[in-house]
PDB file of N, CA and C in Angstrom:
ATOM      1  N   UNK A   1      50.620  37.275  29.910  1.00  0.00           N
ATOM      2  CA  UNK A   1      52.013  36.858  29.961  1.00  0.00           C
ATOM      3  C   UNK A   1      52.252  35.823  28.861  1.00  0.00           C
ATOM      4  N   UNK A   2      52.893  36.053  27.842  1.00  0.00           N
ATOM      5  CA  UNK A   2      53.401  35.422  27.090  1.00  0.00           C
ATOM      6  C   UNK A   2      54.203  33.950  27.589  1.00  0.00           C
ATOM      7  N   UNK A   3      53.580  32.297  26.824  1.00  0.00           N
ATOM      8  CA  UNK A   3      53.826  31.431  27.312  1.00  0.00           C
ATOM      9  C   UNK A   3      55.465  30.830  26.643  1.00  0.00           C
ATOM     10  N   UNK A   4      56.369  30.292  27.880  1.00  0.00           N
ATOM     11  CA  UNK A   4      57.932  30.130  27.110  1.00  0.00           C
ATOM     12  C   UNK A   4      57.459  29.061  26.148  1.00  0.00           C
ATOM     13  N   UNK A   5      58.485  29.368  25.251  1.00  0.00           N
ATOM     14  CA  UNK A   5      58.414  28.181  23.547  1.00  0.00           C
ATOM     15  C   UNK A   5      59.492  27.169  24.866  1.00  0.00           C
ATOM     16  N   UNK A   6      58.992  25.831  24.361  1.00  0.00           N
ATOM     17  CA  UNK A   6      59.802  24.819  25.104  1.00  0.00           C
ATOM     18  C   UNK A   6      60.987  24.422  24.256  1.00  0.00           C
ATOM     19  N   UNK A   7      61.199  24.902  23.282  1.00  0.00           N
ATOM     20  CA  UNK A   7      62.513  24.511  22.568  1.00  0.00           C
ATOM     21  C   UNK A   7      63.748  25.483  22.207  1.00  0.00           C
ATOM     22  N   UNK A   8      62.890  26.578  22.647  1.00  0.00           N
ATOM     23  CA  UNK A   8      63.699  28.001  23.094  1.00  0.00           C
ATOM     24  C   UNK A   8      64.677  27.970  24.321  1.00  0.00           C
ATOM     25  N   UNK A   9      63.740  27.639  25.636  1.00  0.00           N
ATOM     26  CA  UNK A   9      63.840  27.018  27.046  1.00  0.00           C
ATOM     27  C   UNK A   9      65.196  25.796  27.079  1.00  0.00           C
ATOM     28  N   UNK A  10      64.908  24.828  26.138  1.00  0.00           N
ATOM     29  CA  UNK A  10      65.959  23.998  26.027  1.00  0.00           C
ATOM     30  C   UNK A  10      67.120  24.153  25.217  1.00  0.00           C
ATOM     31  N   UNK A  11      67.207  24.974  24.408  1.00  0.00           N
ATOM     32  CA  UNK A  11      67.887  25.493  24.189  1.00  0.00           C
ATOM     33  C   UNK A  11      68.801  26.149  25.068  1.00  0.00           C
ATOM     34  N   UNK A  12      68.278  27.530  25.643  1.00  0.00           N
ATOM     35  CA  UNK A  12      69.038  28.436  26.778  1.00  0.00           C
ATOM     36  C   UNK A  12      69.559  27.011  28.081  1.00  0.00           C
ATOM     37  N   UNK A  13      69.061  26.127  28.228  1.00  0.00           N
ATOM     38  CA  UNK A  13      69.693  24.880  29.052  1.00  0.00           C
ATOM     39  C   UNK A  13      70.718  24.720  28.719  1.00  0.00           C
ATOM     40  N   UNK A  14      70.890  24.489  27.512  1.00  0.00           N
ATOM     41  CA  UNK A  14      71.788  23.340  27.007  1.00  0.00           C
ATOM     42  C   UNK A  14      72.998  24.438  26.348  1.00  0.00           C
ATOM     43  N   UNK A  15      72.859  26.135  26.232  1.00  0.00           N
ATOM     44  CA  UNK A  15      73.799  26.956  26.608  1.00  0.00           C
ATOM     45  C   UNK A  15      74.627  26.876  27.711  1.00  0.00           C
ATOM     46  N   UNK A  16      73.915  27.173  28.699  1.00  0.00           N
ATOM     47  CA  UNK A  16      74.075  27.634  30.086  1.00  0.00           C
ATOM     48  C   UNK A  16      74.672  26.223  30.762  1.00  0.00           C
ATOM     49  N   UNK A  17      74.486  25.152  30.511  1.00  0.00           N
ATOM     50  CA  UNK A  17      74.941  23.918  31.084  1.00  0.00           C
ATOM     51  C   UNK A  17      76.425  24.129  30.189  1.00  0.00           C
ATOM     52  N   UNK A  18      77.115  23.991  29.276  1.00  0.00           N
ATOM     53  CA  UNK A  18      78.187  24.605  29.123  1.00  0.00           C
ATOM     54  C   UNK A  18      78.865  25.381  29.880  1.00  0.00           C
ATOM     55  N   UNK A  19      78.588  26.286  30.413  1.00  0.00           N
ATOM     56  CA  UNK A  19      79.118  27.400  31.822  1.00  0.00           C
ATOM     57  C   UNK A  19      78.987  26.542  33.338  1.00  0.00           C
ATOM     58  N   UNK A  20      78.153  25.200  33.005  1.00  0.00           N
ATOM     59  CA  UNK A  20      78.168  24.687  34.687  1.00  0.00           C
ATOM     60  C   UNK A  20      79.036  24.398  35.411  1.00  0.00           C
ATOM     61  N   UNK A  21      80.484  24.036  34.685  1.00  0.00           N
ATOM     62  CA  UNK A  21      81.550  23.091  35.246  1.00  0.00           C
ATOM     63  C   UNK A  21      82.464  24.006  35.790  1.00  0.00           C
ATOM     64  N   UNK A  22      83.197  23.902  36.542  1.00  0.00           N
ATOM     65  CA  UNK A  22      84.226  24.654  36.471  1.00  0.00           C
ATOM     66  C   UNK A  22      86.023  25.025  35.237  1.00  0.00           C
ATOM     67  N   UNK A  23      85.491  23.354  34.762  1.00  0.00           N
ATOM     68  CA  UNK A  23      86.834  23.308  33.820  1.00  0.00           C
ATOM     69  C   UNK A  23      86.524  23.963  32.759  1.00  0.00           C
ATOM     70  N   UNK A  24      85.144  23.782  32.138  1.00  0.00           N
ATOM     71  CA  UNK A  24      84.845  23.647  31.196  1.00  0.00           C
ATOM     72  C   UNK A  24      84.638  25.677  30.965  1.00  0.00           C
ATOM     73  N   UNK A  25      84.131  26.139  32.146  1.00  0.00           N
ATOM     74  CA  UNK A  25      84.294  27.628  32.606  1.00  0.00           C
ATOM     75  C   UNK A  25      86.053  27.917  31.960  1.00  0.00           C
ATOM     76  N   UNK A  26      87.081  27.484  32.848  1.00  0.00           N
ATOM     77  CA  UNK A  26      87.951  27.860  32.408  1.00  0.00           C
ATOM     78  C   UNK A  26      88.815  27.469  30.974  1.00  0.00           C
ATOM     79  N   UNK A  27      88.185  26.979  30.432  1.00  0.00           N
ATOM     80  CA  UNK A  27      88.562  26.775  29.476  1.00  0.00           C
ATOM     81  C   UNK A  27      87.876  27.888  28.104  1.00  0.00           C
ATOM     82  N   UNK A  28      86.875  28.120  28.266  1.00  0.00           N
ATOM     83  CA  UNK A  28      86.439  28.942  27.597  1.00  0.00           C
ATOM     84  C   UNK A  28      86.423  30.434  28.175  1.00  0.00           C
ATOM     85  N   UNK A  29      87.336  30.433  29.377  1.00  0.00           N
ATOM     86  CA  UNK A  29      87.550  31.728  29.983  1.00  0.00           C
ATOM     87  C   UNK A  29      89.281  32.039  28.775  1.00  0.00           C
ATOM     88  N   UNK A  30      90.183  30.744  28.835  1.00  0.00           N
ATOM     89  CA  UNK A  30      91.391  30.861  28.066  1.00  0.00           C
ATOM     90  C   UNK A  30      90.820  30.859  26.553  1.00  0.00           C
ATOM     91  N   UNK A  31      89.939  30.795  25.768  1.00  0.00           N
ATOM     92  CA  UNK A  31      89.632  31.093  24.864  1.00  0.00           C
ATOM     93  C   UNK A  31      89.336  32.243  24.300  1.00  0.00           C
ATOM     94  N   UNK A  32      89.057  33.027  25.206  1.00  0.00           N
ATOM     95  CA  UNK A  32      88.285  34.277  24.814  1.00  0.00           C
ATOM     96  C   UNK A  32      90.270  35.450  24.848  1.00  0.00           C
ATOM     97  N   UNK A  33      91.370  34.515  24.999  1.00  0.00           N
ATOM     98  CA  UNK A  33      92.441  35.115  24.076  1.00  0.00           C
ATOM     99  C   UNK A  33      92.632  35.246  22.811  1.00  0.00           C
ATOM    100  N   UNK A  34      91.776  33.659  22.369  1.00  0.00           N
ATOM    101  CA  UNK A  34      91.874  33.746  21.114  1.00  0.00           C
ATOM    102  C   UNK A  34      91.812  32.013  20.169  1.00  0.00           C
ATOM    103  N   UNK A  35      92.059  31.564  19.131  1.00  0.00           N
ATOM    104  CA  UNK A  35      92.399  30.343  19.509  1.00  0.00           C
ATOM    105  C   UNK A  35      93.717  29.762  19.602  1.00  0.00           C
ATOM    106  N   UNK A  36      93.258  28.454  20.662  1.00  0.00           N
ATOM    107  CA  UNK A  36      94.065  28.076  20.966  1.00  0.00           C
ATOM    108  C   UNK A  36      94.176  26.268  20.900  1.00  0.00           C
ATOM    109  N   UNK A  37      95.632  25.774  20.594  1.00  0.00           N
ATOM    110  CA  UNK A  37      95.875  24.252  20.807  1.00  0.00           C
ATOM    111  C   UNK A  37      95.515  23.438  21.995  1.00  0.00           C
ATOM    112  N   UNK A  38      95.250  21.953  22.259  1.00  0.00           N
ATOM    113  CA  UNK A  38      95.102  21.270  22.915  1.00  0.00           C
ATOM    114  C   UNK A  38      95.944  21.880  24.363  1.00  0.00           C
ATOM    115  N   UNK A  39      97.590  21.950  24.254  1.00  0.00           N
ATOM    116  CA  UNK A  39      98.572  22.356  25.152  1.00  0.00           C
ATOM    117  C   UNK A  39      98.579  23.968  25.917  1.00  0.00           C
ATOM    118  N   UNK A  40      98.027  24.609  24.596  1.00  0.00           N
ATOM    119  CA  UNK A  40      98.554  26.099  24.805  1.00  0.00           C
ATOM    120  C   UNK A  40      97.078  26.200  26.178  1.00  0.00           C
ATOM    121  N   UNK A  41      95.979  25.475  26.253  1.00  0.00           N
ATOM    122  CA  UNK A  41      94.657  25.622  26.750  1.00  0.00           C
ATOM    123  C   UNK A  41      95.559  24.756  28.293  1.00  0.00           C
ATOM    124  N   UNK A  42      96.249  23.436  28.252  1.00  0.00           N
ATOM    125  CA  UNK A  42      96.267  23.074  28.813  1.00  0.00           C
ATOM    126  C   UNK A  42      97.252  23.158  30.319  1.00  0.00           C
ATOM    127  N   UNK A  43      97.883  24.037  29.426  1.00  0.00           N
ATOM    128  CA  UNK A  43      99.179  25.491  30.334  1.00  0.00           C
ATOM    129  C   UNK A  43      98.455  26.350  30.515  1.00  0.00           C
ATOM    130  N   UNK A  44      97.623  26.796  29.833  1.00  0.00           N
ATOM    131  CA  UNK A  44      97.084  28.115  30.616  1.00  0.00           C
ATOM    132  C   UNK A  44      95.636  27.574  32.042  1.00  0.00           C
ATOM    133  N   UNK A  45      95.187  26.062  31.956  1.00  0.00           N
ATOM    134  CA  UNK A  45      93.850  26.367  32.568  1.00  0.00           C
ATOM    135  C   UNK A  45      94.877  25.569  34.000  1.00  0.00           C
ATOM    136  N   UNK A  46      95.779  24.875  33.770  1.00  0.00           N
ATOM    137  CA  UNK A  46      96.420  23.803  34.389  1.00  0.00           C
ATOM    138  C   UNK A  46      95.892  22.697  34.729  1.00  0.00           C
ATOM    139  N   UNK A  47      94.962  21.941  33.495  1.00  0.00           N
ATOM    140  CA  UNK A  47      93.954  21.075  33.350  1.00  0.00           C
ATOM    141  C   UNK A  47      94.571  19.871  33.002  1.00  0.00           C
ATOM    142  N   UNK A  48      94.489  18.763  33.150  1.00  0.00           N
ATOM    143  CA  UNK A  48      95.003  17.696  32.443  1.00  0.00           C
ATOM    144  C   UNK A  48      94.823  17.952  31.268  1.00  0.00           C
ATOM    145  N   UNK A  49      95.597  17.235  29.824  1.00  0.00           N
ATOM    146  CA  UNK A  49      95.433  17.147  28.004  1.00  0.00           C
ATOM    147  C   UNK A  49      94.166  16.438  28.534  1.00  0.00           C
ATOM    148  N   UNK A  50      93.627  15.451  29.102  1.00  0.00           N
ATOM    149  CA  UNK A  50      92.634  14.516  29.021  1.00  0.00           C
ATOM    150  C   UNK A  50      91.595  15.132  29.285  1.00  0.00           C
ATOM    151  N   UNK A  51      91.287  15.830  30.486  1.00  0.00           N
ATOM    152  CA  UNK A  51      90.287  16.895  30.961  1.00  0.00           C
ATOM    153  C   UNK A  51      90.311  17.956  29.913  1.00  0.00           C
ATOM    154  N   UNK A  52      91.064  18.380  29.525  1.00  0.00           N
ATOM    155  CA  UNK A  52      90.794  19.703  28.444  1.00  0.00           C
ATOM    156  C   UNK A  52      90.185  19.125  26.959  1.00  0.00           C
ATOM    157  N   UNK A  53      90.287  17.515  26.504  1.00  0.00           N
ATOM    158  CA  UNK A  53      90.420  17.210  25.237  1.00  0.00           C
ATOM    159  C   UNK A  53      88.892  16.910  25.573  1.00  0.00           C
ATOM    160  N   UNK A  54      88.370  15.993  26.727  1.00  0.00           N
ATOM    161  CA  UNK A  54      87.296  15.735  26.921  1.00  0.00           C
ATOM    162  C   UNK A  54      86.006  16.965  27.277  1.00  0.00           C
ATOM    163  N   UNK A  55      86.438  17.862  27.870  1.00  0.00           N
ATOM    164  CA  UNK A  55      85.661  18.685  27.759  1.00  0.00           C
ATOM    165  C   UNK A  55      85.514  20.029  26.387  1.00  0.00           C
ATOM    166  N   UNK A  56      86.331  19.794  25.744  1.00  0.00           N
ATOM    167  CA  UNK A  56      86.365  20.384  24.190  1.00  0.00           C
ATOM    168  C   UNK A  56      85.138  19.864  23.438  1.00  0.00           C
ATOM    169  N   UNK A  57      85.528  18.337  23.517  1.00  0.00           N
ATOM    170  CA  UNK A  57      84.478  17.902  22.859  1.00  0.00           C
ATOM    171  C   UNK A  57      83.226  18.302  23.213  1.00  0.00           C
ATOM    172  N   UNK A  58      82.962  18.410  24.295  1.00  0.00           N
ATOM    173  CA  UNK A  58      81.720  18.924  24.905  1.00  0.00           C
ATOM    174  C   UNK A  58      81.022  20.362  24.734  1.00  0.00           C
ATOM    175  N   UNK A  59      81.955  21.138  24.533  1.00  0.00           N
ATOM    176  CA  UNK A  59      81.722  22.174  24.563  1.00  0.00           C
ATOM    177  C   UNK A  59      81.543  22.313  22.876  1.00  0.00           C
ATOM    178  N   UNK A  60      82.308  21.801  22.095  1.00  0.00           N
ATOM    179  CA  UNK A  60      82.338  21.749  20.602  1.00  0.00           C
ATOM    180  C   UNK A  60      80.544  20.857  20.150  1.00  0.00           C
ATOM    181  N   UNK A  61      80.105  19.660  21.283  1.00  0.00           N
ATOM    182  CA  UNK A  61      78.886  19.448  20.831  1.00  0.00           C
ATOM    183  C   UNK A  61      77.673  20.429  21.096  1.00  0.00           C
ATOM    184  N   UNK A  62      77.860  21.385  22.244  1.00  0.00           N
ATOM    185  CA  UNK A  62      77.309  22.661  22.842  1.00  0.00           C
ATOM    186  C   UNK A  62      77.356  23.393  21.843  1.00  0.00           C
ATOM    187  N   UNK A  63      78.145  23.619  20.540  1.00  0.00           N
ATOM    188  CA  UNK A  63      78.048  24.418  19.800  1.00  0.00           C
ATOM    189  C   UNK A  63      78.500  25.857  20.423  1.00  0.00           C
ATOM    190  N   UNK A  64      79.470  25.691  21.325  1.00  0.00           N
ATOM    191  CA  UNK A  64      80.266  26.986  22.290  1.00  0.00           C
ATOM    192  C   UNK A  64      81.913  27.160  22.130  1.00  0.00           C
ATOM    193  N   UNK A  65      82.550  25.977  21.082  1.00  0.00           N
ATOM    194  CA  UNK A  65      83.812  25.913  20.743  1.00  0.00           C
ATOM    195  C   UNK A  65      83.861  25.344  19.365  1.00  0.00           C
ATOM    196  N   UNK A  66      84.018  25.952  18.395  1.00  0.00           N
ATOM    197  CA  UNK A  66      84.845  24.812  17.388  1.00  0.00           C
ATOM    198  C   UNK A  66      86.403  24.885  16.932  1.00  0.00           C
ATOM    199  N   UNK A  67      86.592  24.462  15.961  1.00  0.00           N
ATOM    200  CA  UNK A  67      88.231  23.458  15.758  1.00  0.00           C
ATOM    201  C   UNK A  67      88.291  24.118  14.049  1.00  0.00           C
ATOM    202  N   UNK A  68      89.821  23.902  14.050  1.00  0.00           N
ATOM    203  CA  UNK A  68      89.967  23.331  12.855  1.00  0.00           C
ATOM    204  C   UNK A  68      91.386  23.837  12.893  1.00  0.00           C
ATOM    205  N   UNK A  69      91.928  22.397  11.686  1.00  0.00           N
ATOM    206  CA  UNK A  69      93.476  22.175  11.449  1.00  0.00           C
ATOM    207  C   UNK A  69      94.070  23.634  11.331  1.00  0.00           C
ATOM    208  N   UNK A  70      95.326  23.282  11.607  1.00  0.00           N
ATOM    209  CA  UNK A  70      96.586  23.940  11.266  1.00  0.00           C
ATOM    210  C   UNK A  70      97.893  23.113  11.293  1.00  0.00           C
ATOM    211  N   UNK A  71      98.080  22.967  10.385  1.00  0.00           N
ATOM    212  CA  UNK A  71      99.114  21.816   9.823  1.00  0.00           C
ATOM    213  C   UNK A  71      99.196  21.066  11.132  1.00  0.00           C
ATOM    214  N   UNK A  72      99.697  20.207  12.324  1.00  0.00           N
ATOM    215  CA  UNK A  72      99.978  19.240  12.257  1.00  0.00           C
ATOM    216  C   UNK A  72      98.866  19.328  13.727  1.00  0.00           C
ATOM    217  N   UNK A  73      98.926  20.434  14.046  1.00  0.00           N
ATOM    218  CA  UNK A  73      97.928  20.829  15.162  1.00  0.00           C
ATOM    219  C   UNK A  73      96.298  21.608  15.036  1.00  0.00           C
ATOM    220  N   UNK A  74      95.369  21.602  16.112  1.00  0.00           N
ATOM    221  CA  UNK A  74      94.576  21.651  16.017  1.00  0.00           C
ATOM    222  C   UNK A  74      93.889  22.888  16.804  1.00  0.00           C
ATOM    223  N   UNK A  75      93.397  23.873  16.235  1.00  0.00           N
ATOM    224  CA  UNK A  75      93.116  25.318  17.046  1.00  0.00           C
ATOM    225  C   UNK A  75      91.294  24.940  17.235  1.00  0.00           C
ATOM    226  N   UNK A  76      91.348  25.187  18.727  1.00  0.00           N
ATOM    227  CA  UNK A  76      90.432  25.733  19.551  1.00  0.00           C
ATOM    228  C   UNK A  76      90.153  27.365  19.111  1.00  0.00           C
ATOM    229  N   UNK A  77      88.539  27.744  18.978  1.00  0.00           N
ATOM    230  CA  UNK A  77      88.301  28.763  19.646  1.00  0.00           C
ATOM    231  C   UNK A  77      86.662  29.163  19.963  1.00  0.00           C
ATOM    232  N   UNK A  78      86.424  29.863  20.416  1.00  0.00           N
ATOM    233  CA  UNK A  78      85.036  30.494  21.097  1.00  0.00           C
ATOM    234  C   UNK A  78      84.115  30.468  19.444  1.00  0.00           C
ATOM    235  N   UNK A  79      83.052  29.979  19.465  1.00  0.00           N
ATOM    236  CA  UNK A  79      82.034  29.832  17.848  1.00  0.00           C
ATOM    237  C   UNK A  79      81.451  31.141  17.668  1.00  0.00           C
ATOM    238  N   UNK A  80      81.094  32.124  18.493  1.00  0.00           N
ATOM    239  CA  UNK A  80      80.665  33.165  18.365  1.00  0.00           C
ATOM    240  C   UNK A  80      81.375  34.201  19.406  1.00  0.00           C
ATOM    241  N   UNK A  81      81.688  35.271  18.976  1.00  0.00           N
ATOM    242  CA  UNK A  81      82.000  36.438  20.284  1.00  0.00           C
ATOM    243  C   UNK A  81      81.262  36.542  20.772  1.00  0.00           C
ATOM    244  N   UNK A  82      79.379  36.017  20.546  1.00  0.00           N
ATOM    245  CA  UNK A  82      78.749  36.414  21.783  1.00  0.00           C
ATOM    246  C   UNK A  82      78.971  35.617  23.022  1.00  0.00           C
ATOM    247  N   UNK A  83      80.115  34.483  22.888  1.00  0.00           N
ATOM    248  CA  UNK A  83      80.126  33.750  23.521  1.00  0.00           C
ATOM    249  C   UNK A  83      81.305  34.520  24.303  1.00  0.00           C
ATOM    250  N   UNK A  84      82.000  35.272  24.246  1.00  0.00           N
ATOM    251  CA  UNK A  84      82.908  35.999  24.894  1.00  0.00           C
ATOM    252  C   UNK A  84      82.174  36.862  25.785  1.00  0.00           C
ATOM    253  N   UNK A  85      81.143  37.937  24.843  1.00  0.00           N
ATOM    254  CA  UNK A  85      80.611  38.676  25.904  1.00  0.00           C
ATOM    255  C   UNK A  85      79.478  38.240  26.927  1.00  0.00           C
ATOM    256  N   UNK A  86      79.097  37.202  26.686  1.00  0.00           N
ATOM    257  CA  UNK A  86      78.776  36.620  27.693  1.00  0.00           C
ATOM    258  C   UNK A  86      79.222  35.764  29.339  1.00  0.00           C
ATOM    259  N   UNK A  87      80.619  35.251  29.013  1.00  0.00           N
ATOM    260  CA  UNK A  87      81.305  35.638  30.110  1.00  0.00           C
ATOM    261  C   UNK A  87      81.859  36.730  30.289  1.00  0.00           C
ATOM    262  N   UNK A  88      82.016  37.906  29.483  1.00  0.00           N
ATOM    263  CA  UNK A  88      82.310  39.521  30.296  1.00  0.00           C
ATOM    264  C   UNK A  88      81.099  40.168  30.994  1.00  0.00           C
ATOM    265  N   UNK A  89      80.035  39.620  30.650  1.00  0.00           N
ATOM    266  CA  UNK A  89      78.896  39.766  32.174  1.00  0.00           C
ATOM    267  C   UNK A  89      79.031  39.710  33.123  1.00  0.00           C
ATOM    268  N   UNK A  90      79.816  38.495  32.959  1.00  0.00           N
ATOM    269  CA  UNK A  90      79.846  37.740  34.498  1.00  0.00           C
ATOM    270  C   UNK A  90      81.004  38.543  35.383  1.00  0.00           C
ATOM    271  N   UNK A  91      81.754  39.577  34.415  1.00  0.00           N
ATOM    272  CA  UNK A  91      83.105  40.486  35.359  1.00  0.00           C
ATOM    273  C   UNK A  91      82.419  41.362  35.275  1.00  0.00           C
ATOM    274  N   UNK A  92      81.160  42.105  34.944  1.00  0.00           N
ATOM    275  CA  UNK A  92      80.401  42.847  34.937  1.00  0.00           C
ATOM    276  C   UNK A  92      79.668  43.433  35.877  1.00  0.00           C
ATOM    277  N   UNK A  93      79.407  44.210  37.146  1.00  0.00           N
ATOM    278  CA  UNK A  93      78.647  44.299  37.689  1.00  0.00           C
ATOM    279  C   UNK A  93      77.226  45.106  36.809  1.00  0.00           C
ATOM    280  N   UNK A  94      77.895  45.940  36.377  1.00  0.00           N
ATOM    281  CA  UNK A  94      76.369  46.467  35.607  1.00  0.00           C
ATOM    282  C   UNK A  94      76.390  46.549  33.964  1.00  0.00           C
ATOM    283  N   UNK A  95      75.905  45.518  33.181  1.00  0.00           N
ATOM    284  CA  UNK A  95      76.272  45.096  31.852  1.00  0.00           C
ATOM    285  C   UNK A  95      76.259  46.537  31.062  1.00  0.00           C
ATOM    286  N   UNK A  96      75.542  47.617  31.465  1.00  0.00           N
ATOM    287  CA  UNK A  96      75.237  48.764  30.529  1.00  0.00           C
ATOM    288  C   UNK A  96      76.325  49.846  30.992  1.00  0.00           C
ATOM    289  N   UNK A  97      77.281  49.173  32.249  1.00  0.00           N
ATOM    290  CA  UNK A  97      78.622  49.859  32.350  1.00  0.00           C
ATOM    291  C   UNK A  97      79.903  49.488  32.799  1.00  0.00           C
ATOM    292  N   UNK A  98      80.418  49.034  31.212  1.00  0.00           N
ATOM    293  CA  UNK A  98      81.367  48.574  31.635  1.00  0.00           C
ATOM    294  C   UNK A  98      82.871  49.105  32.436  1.00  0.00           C
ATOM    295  N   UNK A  99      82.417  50.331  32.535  1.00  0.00           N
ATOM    296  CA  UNK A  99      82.894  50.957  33.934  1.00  0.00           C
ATOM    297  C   UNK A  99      83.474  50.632  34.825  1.00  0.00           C
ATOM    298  N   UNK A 100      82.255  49.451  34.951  1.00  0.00           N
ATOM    299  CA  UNK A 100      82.212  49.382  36.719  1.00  0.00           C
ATOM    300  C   UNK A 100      83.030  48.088  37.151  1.00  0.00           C
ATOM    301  N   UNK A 101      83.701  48.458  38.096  1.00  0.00           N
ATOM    302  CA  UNK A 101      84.990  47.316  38.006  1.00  0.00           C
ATOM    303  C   UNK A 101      84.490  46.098  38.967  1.00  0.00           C
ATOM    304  N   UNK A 102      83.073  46.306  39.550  1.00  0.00           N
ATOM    305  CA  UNK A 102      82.435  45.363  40.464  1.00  0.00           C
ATOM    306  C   UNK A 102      82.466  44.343  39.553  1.00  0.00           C
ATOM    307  N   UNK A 103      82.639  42.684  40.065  1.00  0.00           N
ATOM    308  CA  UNK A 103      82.438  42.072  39.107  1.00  0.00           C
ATOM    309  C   UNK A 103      81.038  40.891  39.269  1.00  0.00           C
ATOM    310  N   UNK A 104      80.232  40.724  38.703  1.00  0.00           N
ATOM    311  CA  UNK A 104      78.991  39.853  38.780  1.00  0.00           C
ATOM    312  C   UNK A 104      79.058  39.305  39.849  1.00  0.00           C
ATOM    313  N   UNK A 105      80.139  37.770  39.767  1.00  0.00           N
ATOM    314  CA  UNK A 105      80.277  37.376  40.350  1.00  0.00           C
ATOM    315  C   UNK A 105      80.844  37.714  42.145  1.00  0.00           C
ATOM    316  N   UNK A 106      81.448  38.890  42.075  1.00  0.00           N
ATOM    317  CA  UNK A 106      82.240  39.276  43.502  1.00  0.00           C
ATOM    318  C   UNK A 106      80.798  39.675  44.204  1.00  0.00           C
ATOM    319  N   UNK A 107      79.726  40.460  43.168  1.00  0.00           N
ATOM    320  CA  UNK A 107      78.493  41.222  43.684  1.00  0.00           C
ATOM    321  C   UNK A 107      77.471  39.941  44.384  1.00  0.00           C
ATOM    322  N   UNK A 108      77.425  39.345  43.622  1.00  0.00           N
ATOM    323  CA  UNK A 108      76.579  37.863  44.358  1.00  0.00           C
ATOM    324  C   UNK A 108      77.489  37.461  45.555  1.00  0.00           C
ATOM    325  N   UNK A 109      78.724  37.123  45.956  1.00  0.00           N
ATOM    326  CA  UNK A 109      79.324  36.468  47.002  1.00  0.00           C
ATOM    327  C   UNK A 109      79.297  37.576  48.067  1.00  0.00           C
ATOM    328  N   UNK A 110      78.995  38.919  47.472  1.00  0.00           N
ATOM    329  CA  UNK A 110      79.325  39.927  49.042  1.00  0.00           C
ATOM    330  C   UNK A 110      77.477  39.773  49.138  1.00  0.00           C
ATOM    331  N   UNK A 111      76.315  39.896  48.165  1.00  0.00           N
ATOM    332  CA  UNK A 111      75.067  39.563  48.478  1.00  0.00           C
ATOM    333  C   UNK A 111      74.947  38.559  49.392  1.00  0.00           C
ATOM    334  N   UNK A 112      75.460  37.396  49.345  1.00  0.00           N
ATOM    335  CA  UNK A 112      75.428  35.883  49.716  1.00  0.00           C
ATOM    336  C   UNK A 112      75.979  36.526  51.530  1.00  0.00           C
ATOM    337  N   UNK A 113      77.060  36.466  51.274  1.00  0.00           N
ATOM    338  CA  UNK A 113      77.529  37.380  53.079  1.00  0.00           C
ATOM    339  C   UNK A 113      77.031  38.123  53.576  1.00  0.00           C
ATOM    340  N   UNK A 114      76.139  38.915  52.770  1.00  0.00           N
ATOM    341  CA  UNK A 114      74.846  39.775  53.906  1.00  0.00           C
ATOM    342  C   UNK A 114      73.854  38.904  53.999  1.00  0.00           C
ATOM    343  N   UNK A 115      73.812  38.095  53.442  1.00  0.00           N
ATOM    344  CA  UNK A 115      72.366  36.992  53.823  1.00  0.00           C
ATOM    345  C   UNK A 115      72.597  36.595  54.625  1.00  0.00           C
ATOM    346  N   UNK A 116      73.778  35.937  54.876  1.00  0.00           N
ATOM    347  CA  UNK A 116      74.900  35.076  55.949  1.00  0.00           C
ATOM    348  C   UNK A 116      74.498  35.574  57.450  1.00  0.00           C
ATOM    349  N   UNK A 117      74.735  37.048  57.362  1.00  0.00           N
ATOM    350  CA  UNK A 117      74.814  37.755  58.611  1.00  0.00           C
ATOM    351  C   UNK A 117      73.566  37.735  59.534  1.00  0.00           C
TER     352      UNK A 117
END
């Protein structure tokens, strides 16, 4: 068995901790429209400007959002599309079909309710 590289490992952390929050989820869920301003993010997630500006930054040091001007305003968007299709996994029940209208997440919460039972 091949041993994990530890900077590989921290790496995929310090991805995936980006996806931990919930704001920070929806915010890069309203990205994957396209980019977008401080406001246009902050109408669509219904986040505070403060919560959306503060977690930008975060996500922009994650290397999962960057910026740049447009005359007097400032566009948000996703740094890579793999960063898009990586939350379309998550509406994914089976990544090799996107078919299938199960979504990741709905498949784990009805799993979770048969455990329940």
């Amino acid at each position: 068995m091949p041993t994990l590289v530890p900077q590989a490992t921290a790496l995929k952390a310090k991805l995936f901790s980006g996806f931990s929050d919930r704001s920070r989820l929806s915010i890069l869920e309203a990205l994957r429209a396209g980019p977008m301003t401080v406001s246009a993010i902050t109408e669509k997630t219904a986040l505070s400007r403060t919560n959306v500006s503060n977690h930008l930054r975060c996500l922009s040091d994650w290397d999962l959002v960057v910026s740049h001007a447009q005359g007097r305003y400032t566009l948000y968007q996703l740094s890579d599309p793999r960063v898009a299709t990586l939350l379309g996994l998550a509406a994914t029940a089976d990544p090799a079909d996107p078919a299938d209208s199960r979504g990741l997440v709905s498949w784990i919460d009805h799993r979770n309710k048969k455990r329940q039972k």
